[in-house]
C-alpha atoms as a PDB file:
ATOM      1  CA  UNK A   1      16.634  26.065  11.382  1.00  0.00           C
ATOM      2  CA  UNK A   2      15.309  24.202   8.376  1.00  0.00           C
ATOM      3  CA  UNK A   3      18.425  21.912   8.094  1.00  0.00           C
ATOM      4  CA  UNK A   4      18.096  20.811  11.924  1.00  0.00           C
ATOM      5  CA  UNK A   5      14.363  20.033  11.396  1.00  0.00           C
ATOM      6  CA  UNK A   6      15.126  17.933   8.487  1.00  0.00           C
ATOM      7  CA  UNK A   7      17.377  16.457  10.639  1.00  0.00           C
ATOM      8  CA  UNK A   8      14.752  15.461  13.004  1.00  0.00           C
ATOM      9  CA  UNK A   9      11.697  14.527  11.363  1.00  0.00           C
ATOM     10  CA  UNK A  10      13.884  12.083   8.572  1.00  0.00           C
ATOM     11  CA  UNK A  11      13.893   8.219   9.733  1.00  0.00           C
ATOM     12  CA  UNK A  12      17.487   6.937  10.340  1.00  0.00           C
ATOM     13  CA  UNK A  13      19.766   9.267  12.088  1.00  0.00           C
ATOM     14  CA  UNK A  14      20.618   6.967  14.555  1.00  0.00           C
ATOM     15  CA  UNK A  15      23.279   9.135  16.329  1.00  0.00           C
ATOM     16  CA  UNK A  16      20.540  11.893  16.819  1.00  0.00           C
ATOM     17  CA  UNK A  17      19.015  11.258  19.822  1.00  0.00           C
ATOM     18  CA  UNK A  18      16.367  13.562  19.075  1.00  0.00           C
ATOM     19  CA  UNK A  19      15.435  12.315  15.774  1.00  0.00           C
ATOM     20  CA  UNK A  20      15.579   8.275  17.054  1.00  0.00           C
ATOM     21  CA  UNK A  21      12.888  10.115  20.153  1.00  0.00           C
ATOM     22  CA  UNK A  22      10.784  11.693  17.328  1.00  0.00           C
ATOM     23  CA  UNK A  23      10.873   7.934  15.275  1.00  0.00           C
ATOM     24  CA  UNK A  24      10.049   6.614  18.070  1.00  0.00           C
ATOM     25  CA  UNK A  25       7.156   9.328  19.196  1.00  0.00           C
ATOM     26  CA  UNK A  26       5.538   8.828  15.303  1.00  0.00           C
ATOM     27  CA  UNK A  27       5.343   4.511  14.937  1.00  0.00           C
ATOM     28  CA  UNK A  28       3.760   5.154  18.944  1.00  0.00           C
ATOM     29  CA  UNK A  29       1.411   7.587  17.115  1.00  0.00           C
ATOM     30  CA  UNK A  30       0.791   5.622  14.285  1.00  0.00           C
ATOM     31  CA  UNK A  31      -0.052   2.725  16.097  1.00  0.00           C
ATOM     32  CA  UNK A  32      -2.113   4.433  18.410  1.00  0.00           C
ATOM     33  CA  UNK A  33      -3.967   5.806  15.436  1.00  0.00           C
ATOM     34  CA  UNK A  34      -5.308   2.629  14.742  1.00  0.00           C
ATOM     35  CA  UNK A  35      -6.933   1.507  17.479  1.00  0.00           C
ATOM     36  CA  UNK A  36     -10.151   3.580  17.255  1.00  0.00           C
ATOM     37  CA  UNK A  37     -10.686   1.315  13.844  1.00  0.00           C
ATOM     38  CA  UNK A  38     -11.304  -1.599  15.755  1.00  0.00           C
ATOM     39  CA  UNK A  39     -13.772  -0.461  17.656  1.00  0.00           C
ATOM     40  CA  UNK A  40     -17.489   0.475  15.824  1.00  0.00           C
ATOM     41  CA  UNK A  41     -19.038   2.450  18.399  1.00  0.00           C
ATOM     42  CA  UNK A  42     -16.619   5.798  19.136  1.00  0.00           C
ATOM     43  CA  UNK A  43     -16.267   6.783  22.534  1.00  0.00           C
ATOM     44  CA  UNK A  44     -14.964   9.750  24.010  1.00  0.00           C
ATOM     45  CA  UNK A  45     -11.736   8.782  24.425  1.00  0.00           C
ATOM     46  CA  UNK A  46     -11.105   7.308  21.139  1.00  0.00           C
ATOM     47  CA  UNK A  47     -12.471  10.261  19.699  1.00  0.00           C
ATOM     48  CA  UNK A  48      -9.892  12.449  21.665  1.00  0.00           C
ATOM     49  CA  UNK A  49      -7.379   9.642  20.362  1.00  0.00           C
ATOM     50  CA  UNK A  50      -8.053  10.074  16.997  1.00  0.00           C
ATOM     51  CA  UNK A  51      -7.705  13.700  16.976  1.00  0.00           C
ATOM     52  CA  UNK A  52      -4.653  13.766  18.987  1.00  0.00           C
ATOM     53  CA  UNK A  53      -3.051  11.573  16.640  1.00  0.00           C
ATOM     54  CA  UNK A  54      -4.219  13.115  13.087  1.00  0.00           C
ATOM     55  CA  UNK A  55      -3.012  16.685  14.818  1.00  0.00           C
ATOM     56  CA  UNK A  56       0.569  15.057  15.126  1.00  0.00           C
ATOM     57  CA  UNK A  57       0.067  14.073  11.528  1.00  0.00           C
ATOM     58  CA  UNK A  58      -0.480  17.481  10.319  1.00  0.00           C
ATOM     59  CA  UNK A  59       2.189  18.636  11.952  1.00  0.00           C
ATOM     60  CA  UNK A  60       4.448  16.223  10.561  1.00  0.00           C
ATOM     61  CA  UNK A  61       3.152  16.356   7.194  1.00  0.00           C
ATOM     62  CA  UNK A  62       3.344  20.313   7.010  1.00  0.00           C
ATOM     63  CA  UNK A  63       7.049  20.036   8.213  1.00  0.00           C
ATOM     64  CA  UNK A  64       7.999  17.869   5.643  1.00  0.00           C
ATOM     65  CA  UNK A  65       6.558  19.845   3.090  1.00  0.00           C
ATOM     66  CA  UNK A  66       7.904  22.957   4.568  1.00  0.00           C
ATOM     67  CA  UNK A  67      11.336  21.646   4.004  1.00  0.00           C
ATOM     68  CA  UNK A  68      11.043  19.488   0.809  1.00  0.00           C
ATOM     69  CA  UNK A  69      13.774  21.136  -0.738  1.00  0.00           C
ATOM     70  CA  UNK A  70      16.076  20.026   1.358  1.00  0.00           C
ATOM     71  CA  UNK A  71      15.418  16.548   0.991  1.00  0.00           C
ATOM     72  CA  UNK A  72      14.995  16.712  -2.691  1.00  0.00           C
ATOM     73  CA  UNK A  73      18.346  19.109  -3.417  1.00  0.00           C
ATOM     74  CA  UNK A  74      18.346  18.753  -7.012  1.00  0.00           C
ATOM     75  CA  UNK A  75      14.613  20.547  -7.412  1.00  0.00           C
ATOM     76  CA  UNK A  76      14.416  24.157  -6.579  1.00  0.00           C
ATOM     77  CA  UNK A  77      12.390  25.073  -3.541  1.00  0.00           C
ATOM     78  CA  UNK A  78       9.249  26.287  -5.516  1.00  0.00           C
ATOM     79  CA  UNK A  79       9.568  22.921  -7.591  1.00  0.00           C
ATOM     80  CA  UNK A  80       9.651  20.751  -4.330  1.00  0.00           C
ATOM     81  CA  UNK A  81       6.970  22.411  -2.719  1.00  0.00           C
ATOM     82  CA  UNK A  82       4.639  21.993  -5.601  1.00  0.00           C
ATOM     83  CA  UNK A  83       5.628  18.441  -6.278  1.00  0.00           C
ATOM     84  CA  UNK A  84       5.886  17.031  -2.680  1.00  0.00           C
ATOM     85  CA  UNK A  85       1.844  16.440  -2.329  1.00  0.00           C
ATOM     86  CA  UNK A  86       2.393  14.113  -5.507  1.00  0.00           C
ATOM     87  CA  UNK A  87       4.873  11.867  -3.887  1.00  0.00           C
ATOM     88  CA  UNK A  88       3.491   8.179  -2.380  1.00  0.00           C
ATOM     89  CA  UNK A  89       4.257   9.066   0.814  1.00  0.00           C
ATOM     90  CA  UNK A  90       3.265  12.501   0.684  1.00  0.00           C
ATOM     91  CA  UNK A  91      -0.420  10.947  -0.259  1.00  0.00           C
ATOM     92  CA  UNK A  92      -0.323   8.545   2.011  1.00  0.00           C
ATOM     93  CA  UNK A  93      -0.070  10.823   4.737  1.00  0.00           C
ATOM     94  CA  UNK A  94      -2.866  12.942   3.428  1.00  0.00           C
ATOM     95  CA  UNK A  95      -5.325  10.335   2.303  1.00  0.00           C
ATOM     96  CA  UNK A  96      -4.756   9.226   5.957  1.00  0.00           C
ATOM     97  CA  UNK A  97      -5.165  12.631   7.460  1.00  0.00           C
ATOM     98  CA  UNK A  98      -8.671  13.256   5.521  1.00  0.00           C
ATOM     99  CA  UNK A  99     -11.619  10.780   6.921  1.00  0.00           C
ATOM    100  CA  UNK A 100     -10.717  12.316   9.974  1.00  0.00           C
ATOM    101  CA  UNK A 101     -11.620  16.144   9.183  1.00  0.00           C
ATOM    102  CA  UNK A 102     -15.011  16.092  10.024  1.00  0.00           C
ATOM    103  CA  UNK A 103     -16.569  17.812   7.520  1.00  0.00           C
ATOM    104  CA  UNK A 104     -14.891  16.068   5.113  1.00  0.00           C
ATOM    105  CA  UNK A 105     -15.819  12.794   6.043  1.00  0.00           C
ATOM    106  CA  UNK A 106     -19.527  13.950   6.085  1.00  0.00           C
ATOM    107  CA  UNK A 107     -19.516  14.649   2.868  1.00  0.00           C
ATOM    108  CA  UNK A 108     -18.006  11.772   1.581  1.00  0.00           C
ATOM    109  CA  UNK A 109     -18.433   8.886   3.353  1.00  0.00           C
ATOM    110  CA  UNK A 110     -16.076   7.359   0.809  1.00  0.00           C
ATOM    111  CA  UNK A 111     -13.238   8.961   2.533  1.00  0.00           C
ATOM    112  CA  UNK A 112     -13.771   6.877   5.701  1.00  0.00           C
ATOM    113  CA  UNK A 113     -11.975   3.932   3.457  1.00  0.00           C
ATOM    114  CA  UNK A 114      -8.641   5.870   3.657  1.00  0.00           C
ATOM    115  CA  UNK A 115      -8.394   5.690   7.613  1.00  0.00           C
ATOM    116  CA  UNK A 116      -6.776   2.150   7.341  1.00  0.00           C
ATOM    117  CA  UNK A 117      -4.175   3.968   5.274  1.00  0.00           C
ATOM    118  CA  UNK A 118      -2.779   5.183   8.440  1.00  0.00           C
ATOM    119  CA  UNK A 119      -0.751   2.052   9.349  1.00  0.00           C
ATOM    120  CA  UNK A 120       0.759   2.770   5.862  1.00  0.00           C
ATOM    121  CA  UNK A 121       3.040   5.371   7.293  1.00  0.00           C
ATOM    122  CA  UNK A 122       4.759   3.234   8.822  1.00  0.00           C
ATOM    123  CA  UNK A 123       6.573   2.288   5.587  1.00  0.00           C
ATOM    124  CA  UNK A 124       8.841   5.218   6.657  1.00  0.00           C
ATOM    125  CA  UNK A 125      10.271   3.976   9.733  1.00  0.00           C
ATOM    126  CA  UNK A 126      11.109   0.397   8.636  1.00  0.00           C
ATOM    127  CA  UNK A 127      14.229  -0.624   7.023  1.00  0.00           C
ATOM    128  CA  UNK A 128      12.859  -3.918   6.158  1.00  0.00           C
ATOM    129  CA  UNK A 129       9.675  -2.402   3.582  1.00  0.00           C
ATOM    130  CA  UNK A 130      12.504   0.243   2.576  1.00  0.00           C
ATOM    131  CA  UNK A 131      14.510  -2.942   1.474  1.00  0.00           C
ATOM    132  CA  UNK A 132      11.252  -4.710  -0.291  1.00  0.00           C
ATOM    133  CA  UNK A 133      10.407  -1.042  -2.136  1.00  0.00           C
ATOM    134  CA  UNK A 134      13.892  -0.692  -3.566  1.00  0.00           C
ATOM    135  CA  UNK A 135      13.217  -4.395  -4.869  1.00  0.00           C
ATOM    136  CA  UNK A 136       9.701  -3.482  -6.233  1.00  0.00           C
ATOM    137  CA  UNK A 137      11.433  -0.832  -8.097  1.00  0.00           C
ATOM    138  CA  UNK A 138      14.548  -2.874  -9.433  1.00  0.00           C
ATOM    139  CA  UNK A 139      12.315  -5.318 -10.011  1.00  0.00           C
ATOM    140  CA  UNK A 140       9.465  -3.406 -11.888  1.00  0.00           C
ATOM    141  CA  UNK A 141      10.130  -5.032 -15.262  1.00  0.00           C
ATOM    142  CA  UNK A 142       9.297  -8.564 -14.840  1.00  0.00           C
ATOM    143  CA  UNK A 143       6.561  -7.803 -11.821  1.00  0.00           C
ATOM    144  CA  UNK A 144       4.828  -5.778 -14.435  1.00  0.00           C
ATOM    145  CA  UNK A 145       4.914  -8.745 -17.445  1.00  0.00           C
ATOM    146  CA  UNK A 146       4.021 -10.998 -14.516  1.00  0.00           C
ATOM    147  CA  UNK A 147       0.635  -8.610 -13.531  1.00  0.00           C
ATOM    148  CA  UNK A 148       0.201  -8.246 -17.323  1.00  0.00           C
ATOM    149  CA  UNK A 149       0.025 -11.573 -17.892  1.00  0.00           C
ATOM    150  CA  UNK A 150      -2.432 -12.476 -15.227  1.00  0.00           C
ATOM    151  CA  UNK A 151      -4.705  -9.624 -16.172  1.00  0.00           C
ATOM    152  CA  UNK A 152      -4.680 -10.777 -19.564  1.00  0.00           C
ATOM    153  CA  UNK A 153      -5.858 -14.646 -18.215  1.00  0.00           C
ATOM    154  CA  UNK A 154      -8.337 -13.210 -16.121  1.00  0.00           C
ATOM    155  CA  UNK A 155      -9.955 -11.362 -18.840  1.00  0.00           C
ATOM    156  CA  UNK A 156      -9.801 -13.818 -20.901  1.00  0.00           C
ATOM    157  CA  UNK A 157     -11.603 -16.095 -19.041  1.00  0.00           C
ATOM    158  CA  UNK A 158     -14.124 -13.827 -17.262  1.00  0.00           C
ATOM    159  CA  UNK A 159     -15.442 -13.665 -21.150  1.00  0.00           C
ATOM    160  CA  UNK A 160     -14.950 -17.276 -21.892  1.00  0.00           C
ATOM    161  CA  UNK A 161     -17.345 -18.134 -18.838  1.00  0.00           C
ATOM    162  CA  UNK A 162     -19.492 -15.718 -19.148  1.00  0.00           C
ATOM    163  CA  UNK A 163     -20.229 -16.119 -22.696  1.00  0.00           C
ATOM    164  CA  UNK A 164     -20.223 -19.964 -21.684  1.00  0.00           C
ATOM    165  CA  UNK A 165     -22.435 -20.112 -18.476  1.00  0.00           C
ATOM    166  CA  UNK A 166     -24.470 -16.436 -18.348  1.00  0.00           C
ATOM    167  CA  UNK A 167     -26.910 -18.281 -15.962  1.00  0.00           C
ATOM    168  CA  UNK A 168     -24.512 -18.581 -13.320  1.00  0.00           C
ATOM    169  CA  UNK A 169     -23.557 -14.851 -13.364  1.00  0.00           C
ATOM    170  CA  UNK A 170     -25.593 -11.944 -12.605  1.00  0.00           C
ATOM    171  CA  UNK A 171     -22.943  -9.362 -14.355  1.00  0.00           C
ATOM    172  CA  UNK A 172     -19.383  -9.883 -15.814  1.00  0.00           C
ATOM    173  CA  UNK A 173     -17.937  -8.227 -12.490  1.00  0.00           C
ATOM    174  CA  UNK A 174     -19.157 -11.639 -10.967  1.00  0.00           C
ATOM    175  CA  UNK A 175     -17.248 -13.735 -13.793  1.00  0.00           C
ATOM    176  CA  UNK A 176     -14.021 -11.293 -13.377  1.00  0.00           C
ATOM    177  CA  UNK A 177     -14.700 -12.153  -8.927  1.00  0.00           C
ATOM    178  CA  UNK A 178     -15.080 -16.108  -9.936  1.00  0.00           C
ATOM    179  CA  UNK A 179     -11.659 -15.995 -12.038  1.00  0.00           C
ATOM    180  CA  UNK A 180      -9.730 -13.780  -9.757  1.00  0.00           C
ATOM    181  CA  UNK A 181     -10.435 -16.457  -6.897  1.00  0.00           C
ATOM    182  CA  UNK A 182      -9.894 -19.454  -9.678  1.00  0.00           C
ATOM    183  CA  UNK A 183      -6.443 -17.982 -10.687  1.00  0.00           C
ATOM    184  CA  UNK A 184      -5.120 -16.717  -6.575  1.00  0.00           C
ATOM    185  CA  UNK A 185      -6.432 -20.393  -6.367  1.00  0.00           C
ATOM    186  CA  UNK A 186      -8.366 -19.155  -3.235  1.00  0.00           C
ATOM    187  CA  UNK A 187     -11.818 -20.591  -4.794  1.00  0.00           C
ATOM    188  CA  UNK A 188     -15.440 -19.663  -4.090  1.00  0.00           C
ATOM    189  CA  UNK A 189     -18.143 -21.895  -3.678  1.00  0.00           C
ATOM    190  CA  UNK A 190     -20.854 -19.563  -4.414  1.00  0.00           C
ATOM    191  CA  UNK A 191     -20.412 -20.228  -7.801  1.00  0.00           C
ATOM    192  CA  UNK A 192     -21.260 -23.645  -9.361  1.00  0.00           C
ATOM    193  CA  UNK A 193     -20.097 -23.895 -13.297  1.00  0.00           C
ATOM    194  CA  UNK A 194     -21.207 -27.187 -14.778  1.00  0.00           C
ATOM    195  CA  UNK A 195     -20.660 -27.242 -18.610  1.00  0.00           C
ATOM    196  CA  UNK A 196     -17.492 -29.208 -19.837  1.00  0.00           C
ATOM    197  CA  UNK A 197     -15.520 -26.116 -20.942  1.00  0.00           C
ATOM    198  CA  UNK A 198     -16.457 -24.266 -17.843  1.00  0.00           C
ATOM    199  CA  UNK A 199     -14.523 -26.839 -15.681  1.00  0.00           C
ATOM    200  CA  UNK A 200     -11.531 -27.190 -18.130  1.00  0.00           C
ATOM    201  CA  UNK A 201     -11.431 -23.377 -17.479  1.00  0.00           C
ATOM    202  CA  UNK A 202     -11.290 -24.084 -13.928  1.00  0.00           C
ATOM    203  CA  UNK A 203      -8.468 -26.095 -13.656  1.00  0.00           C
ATOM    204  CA  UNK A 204      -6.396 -24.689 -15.902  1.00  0.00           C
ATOM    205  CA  UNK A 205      -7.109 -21.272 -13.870  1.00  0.00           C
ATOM    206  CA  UNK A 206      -5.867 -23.864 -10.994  1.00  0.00           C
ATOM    207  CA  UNK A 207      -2.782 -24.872 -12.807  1.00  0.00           C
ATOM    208  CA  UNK A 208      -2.091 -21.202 -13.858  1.00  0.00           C
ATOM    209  CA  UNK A 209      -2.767 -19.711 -10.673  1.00  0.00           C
ATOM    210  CA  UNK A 210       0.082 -21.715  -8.962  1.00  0.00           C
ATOM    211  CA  UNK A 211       2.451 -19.938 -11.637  1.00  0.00           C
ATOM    212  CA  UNK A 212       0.963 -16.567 -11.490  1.00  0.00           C
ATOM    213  CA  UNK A 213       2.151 -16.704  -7.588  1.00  0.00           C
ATOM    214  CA  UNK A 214       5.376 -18.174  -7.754  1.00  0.00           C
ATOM    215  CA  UNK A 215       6.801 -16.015  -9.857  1.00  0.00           C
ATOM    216  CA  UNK A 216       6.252 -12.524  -8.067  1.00  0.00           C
ATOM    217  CA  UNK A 217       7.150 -14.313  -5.282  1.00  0.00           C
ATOM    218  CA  UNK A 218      10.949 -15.611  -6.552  1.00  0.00           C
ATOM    219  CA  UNK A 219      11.425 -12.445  -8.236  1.00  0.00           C
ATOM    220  CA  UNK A 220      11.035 -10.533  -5.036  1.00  0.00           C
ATOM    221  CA  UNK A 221      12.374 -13.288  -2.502  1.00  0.00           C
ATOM    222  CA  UNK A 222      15.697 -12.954  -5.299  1.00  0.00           C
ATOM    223  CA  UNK A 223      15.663  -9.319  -5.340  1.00  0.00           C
ATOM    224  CA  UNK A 224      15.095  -9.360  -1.461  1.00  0.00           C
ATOM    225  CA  UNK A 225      18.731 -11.130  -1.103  1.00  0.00           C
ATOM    226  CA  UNK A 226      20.103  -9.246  -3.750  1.00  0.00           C
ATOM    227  CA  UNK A 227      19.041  -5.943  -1.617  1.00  0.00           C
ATOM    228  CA  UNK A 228      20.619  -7.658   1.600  1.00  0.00           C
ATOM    229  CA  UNK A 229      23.850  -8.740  -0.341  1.00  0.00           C
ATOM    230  CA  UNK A 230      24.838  -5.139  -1.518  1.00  0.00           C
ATOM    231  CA  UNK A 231      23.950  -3.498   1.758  1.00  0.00           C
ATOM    232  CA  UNK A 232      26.815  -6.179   3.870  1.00  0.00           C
ATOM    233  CA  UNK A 233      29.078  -4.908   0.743  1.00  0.00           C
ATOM    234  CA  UNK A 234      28.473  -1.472   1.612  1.00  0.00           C
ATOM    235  CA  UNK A 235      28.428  -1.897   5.104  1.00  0.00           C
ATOM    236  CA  UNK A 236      31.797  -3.589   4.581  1.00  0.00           C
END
């Protein structure tokens, strides 16, 4: 009984009519899901909506815990039903599940945040963000040094800056905002920095920045191909 639900609720058994109906029945739900967030004032029906929709969720998240074991065979079934809450997915589907338990999101308003998380599940029904996780974990090494390394800048010259010009920062969050915009190169203008070393800081957060994106980007766009190269040679 397990084994056939497994068989169902797992993303990819193409030959399984039932399971490509049940794929198909959970992105409809998931996108369905989202379309009370677009809307500020909740009516009825979006209410209804959202219910509906985080009900299906349960269900689905309580089957796949139910039958962790079987999807993780080399954990016992004890071990895979304490551990499967502490998977990414797993969370995902809870922290999306959450803001709408209403007493829950009464309490803490700051749950409401995790509702947008619900158009993360769909990371499990597409081959495509399968193909770019597989790269973010081959890949982990250098995107790491590469997030590392920009930290590190921005750091360095929130403090530069905010030693250099106080008076154009309220608090050293505001220097870290100013240098994360400098370095993404997406710039602010609500900050004006005037002093000579201020403005050297600038640019070269200008010069960095273009670095600090190119480089995740052709280690993943590499990795991407890679992915895509090994699955024809499979497939072959």
């Amino acid at each position: 009984m397990r084994e056939r639900l497994v068989e169902i609720i797992e993303p990819g058994m193409n030959r399984d009519i039932i399971s490509r109906f049940y794929d198909l029945f959970m992105i409809t739900c998931i996108v369905l899901s989202l379309i009370p967030l677009v809307f500020k004032t909740q009516v009825v029906i979006l209410i209804v909506l959202d219910k509906v929709t985080v009900a299906v969720f349960i269900v689905d998240y309580i089957a796949r815990w139910i039958t962790a074991d079987l999807t993780h065979k080399n954990k016992s079934l004890w071990k895979s039903f304490l551990l499967y809450p502490l998977t990414p997915m797993a969370i995902i589907d809870l922290l999306s599940i959450l803001p709408s338990i209403t007493v829950l999101s009464r309490g803490f308003k700051v749950l409401r945040l995790f509702r947008a998380f619900k158009v993360l599940r769909i990371i499990r029904y597409s081959k495509s963000i399968k193909r770019i996780k597989y790269v973010f974990i081959k890949q982990k090494g250098p995107l790491i040094a590469v997030v590392i390394m920009a930290f590190l800048y921005v750091l360095m010259s929130s403090l530069i800056l905010f030693n250099v010009e106080p008076e154009a920062f309220d608090s050293f969050f505001d220097a870290v905002y100013w240098s994360v915009a400098a370095v993404t190169t997406m710039g602010e203008g609500d900050i004006e920095l005037t002093s000579t070393i201020a403005r050297i800081v600038t640019m070269a957060s200008a010069i960095f920045g273009i670095a600090i994106i190119a480089l995740p980007s052709g280690i993943i766009t590499a990795g991407y191909i890679n992915e895509l190269n090994r699955e024809k040679a499979n497939y072959k």
